[in-house]
PDB file of N, CA and C in Angstrom:
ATOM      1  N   UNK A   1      11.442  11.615   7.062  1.00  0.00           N
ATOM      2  CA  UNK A   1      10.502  11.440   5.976  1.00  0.00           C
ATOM      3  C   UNK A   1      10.996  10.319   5.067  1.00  0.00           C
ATOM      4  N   UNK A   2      10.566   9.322   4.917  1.00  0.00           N
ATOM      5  CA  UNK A   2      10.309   8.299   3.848  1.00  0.00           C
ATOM      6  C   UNK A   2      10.356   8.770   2.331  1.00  0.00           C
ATOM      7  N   UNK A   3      11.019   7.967   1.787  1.00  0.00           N
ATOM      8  CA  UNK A   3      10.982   7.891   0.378  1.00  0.00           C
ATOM      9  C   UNK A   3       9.817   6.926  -0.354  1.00  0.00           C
ATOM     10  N   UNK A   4       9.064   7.431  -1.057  1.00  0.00           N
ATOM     11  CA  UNK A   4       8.098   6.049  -1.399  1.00  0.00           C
ATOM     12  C   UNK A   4       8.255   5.828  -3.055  1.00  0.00           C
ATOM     13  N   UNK A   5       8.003   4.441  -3.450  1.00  0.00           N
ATOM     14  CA  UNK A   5       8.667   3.833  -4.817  1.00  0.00           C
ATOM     15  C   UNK A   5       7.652   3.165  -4.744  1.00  0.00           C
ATOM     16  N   UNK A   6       7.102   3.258  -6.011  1.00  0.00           N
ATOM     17  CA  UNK A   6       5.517   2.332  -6.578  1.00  0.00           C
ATOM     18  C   UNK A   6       6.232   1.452  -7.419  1.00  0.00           C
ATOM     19  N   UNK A   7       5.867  -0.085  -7.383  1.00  0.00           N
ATOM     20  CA  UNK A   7       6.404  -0.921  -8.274  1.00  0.00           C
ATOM     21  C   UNK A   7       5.554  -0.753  -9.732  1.00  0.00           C
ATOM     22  N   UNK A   8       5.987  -1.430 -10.806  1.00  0.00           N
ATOM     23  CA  UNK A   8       5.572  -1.172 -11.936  1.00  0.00           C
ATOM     24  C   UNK A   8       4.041  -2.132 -11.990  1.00  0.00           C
ATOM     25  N   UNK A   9       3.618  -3.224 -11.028  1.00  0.00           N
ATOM     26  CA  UNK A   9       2.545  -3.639 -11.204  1.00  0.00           C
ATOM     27  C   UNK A   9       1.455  -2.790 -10.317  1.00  0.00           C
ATOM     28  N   UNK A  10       2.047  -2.381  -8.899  1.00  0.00           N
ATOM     29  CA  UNK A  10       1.458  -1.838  -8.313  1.00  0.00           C
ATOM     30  C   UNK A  10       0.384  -0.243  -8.953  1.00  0.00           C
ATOM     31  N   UNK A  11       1.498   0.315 -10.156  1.00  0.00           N
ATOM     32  CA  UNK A  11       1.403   1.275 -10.608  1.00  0.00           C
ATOM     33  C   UNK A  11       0.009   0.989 -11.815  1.00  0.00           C
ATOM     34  N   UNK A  12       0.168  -0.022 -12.578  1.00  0.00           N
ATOM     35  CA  UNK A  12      -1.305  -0.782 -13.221  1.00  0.00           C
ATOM     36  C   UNK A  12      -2.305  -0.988 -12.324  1.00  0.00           C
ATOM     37  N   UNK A  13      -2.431  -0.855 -11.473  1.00  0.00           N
ATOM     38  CA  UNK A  13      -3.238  -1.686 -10.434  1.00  0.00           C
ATOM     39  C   UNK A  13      -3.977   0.076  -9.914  1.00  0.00           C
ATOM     40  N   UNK A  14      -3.180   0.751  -9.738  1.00  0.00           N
ATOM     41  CA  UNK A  14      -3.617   1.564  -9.220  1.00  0.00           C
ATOM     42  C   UNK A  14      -4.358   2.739 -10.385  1.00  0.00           C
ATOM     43  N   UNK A  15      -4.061   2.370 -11.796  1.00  0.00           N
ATOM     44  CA  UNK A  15      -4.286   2.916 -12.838  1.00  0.00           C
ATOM     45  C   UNK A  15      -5.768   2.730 -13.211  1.00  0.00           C
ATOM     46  N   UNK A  16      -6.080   1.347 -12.299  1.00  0.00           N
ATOM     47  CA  UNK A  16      -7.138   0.343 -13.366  1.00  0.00           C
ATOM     48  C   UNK A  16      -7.906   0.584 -12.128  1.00  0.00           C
ATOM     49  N   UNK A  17      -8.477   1.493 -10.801  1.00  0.00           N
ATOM     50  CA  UNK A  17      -9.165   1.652  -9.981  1.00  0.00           C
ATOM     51  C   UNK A  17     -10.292   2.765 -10.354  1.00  0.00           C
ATOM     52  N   UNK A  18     -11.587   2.738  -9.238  1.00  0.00           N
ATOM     53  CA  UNK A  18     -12.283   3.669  -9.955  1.00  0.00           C
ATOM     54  C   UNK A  18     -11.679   4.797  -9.354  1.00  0.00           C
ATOM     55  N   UNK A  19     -12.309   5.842  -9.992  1.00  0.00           N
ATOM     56  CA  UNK A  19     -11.598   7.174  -9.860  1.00  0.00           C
ATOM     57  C   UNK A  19     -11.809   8.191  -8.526  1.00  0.00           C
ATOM     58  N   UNK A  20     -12.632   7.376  -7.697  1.00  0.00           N
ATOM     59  CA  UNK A  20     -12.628   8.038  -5.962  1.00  0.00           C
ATOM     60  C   UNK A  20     -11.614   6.845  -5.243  1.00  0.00           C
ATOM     61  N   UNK A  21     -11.888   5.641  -5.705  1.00  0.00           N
ATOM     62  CA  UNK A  21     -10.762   4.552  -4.940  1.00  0.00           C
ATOM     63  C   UNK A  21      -9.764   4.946  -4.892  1.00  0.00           C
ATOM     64  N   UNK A  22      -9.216   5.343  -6.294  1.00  0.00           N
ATOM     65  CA  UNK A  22      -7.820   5.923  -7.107  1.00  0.00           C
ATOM     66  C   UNK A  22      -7.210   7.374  -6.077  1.00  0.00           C
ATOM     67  N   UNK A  23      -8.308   8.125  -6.165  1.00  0.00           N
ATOM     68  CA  UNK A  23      -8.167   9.110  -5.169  1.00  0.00           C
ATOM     69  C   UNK A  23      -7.348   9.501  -4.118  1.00  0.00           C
ATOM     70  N   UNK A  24      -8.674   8.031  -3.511  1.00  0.00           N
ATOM     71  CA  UNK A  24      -8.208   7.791  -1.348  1.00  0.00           C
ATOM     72  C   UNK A  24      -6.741   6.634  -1.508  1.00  0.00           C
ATOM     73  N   UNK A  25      -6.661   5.972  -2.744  1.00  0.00           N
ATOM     74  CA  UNK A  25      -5.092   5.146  -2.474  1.00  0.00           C
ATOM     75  C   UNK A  25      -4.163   6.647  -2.743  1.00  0.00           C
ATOM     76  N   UNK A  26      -3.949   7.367  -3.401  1.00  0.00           N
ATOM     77  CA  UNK A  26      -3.092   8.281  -3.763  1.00  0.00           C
ATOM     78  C   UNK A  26      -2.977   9.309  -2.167  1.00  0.00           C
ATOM     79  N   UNK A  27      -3.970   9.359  -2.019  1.00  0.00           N
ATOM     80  CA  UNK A  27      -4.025   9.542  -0.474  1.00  0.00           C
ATOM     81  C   UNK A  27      -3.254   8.968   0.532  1.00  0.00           C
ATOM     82  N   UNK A  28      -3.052   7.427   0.384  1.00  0.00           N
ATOM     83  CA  UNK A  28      -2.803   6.850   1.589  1.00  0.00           C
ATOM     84  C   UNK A  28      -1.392   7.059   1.036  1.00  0.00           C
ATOM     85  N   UNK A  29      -0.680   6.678   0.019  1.00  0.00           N
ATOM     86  CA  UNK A  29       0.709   6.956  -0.706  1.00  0.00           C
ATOM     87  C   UNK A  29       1.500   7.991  -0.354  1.00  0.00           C
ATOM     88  N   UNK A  30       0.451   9.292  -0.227  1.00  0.00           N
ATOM     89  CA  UNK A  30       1.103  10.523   0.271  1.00  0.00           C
ATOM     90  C   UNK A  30       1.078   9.929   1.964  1.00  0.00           C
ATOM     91  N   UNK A  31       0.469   9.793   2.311  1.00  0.00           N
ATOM     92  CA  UNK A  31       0.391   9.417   4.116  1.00  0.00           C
ATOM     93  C   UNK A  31       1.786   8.640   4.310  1.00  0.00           C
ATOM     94  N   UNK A  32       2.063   8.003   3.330  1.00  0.00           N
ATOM     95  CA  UNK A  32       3.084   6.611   3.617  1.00  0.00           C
ATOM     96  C   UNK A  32       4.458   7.584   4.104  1.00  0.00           C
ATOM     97  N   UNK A  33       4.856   8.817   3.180  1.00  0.00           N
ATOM     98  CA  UNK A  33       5.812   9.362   3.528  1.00  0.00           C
ATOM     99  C   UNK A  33       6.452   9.763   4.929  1.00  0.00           C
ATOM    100  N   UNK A  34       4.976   9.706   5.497  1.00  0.00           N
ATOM    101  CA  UNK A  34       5.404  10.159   6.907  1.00  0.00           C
ATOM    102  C   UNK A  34       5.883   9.001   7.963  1.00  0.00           C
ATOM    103  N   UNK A  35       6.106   7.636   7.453  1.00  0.00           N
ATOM    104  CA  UNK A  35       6.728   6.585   8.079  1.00  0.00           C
ATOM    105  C   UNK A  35       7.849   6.752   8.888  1.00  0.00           C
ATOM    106  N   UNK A  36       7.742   6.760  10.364  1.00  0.00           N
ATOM    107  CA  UNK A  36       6.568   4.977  10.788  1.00  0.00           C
ATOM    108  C   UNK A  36       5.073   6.165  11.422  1.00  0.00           C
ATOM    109  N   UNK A  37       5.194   7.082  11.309  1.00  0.00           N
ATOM    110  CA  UNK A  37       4.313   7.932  11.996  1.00  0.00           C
ATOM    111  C   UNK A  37       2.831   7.682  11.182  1.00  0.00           C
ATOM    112  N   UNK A  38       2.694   6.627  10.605  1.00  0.00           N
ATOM    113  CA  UNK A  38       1.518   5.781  10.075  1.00  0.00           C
ATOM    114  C   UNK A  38       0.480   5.272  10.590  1.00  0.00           C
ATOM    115  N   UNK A  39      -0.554   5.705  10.958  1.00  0.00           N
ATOM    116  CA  UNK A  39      -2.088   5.294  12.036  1.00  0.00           C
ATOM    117  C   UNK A  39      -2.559   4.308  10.676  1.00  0.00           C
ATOM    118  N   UNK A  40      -3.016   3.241  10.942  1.00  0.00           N
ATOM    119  CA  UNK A  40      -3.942   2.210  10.288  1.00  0.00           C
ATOM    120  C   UNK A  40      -3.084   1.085   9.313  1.00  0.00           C
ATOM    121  N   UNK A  41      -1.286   1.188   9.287  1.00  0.00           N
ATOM    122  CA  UNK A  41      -0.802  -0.054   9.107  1.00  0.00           C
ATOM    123  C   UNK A  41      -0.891  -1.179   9.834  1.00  0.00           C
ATOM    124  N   UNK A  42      -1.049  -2.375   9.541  1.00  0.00           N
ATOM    125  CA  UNK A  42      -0.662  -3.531  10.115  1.00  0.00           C
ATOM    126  C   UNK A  42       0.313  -4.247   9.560  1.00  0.00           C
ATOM    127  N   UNK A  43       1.132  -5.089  10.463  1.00  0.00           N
ATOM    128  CA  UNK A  43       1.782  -5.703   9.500  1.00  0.00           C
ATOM    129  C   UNK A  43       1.603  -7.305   9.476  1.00  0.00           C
ATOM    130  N   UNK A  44       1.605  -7.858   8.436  1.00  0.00           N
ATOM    131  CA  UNK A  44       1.006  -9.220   7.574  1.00  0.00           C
ATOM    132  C   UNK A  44       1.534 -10.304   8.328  1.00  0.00           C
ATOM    133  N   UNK A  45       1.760 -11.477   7.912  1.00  0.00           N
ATOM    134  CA  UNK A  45       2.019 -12.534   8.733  1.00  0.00           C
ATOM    135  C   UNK A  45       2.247 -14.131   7.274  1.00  0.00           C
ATOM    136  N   UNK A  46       2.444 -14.964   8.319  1.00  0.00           N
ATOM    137  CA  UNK A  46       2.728 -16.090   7.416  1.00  0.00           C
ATOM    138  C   UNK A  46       3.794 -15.818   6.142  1.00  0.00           C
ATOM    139  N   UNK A  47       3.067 -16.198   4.684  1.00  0.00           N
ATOM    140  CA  UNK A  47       4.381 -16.028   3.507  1.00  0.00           C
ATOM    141  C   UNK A  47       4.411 -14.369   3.147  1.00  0.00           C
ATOM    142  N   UNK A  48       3.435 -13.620   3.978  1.00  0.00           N
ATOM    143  CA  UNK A  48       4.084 -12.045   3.900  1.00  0.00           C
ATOM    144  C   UNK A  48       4.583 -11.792   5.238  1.00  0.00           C
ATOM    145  N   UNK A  49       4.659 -12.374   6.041  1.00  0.00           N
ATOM    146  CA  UNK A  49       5.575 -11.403   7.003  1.00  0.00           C
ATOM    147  C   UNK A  49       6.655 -10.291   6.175  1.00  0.00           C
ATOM    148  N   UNK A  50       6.946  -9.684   7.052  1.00  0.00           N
ATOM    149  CA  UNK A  50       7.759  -8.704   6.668  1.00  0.00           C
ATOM    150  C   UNK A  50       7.103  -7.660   5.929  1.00  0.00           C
ATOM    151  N   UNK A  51       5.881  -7.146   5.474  1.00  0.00           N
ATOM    152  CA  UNK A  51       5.595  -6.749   5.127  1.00  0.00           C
ATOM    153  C   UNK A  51       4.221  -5.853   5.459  1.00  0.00           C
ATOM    154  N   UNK A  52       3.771  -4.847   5.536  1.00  0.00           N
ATOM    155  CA  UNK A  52       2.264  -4.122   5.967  1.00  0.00           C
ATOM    156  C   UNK A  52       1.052  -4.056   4.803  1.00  0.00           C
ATOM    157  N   UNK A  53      -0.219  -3.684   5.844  1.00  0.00           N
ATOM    158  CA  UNK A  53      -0.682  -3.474   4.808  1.00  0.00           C
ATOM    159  C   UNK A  53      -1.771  -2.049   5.188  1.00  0.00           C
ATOM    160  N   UNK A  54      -2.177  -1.081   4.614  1.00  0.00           N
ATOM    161  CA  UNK A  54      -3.348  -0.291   4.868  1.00  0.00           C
ATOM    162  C   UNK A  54      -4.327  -0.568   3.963  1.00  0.00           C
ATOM    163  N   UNK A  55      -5.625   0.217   4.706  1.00  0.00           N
ATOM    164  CA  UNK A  55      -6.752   0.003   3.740  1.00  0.00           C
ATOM    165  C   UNK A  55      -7.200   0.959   3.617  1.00  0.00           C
ATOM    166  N   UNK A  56      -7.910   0.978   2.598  1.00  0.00           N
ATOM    167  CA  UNK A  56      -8.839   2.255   2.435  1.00  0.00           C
ATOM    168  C   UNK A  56     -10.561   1.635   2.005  1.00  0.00           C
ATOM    169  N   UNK A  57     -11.712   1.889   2.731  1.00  0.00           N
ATOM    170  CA  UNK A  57     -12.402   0.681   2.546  1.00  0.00           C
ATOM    171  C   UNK A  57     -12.168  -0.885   2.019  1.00  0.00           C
ATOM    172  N   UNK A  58     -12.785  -0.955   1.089  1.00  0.00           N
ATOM    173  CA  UNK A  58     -12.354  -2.019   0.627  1.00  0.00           C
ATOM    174  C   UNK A  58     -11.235  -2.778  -0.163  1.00  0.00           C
ATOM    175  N   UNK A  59     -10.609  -1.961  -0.411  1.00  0.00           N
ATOM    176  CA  UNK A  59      -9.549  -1.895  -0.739  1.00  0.00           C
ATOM    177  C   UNK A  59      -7.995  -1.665   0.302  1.00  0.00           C
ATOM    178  N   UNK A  60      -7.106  -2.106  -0.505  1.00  0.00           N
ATOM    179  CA  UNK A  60      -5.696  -2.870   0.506  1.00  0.00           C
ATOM    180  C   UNK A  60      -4.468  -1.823  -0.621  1.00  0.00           C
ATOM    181  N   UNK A  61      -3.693  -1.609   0.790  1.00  0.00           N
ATOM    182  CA  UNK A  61      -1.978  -0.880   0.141  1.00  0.00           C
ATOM    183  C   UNK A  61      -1.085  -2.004   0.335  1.00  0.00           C
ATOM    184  N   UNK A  62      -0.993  -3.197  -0.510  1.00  0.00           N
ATOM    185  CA  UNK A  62       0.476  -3.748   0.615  1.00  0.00           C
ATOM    186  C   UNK A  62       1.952  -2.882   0.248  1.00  0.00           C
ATOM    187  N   UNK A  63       2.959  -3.003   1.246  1.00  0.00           N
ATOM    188  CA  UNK A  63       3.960  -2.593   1.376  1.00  0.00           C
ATOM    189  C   UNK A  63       5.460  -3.028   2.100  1.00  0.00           C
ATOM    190  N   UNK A  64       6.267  -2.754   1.763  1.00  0.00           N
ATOM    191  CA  UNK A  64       7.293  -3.288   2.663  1.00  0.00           C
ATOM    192  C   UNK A  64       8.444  -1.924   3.076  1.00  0.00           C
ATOM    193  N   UNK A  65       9.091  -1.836   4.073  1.00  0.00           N
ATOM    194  CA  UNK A  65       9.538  -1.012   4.730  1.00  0.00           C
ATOM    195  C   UNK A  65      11.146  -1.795   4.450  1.00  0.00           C
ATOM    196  N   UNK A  66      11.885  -0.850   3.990  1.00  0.00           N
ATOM    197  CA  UNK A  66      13.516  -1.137   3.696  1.00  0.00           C
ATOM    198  C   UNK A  66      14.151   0.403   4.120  1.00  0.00           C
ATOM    199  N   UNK A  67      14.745  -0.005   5.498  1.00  0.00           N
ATOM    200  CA  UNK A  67      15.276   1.562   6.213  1.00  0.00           C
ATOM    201  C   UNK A  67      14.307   2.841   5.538  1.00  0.00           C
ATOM    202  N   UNK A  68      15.037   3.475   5.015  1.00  0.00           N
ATOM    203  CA  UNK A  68      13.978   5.248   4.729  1.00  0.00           C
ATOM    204  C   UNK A  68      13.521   5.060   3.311  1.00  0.00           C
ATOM    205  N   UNK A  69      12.873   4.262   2.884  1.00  0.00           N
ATOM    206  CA  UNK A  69      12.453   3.455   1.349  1.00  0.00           C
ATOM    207  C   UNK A  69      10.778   2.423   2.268  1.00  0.00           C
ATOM    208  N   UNK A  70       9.957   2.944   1.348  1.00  0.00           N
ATOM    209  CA  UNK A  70       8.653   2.144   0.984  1.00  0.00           C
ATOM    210  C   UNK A  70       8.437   1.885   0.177  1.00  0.00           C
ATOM    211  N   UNK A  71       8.651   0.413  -0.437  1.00  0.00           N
ATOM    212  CA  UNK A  71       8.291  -0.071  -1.682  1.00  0.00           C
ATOM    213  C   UNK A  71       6.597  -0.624  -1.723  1.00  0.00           C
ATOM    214  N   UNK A  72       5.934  -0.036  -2.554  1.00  0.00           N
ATOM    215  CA  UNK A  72       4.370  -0.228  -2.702  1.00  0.00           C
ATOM    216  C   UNK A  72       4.508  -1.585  -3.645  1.00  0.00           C
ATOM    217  N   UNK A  73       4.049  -2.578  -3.189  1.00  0.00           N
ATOM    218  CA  UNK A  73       4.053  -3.663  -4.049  1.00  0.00           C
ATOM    219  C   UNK A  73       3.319  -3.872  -4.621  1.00  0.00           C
ATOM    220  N   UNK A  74       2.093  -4.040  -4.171  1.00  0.00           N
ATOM    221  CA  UNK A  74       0.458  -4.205  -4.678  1.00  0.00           C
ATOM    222  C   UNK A  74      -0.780  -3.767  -3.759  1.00  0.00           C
ATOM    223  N   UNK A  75      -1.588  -3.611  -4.676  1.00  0.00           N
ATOM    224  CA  UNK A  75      -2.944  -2.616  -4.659  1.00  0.00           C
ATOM    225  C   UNK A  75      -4.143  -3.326  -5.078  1.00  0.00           C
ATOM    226  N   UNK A  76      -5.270  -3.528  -4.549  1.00  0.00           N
ATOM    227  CA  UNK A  76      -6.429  -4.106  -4.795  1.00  0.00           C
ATOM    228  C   UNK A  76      -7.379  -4.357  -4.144  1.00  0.00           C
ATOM    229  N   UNK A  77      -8.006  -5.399  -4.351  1.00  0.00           N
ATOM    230  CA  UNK A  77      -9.544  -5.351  -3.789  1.00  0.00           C
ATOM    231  C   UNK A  77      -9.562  -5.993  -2.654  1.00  0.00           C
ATOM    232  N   UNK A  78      -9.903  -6.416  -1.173  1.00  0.00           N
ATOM    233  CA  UNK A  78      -9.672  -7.441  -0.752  1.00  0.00           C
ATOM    234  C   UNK A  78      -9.944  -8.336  -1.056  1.00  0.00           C
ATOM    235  N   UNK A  79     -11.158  -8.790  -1.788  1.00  0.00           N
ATOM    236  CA  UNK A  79     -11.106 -10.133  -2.403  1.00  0.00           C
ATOM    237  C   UNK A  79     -10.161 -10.814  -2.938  1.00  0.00           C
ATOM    238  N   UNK A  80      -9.348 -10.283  -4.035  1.00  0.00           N
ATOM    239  CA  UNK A  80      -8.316 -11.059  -4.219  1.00  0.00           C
ATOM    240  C   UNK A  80      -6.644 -10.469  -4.140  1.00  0.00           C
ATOM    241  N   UNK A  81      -6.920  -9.899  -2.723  1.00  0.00           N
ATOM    242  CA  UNK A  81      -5.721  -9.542  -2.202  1.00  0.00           C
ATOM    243  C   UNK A  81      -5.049 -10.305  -2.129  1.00  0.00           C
ATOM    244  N   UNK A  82      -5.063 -11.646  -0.586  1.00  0.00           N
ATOM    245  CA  UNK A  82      -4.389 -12.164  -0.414  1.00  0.00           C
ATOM    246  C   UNK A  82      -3.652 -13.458  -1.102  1.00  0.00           C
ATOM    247  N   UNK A  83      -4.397 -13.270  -2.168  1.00  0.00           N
ATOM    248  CA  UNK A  83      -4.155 -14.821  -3.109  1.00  0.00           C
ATOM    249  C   UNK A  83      -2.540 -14.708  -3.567  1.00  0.00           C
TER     250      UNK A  83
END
């Protein structure tokens, strides 16, 4: 079982969602624990390699995997996810 750690922007981000989005991410957060046993990560490419991401409709979890530690980096819309 995974340890999971929300960064302090990630944690605004996820504050400032509507309140069913807010929901299904708190959802996927609890899911994360069970890493790597994770259905619907991918992982990123180019200046994120190293890093995954899930979705929950329209909306994105990115993350990075450090041995038994998931650091949640950022949370948002896809529109201006990847920027």
């Amino acid at each position: 079982m995974a340890k999971v750690i929300v960064t302090p922007q990630a944690v605004r981000a996820i504050e400032a969602l509507p309140l069913v989005v807010h929901a299904r991410v708190i959802s996927l957060l609890d899911r994360l624990e069970l890493w790597p046993a994770v259905s619907g990560a991918k992982p990123l490419s180019g200046t994120l390699a190293g890093r995954y991401r899930l979705r929950t409709g329209d909306y994105r979890v990115q993350f990075r995997v450090q041995g038994d530690t998931i650091a949640v980096e950022k949370v948002g819309h896809r529109d201006r996810f990847y920027d």
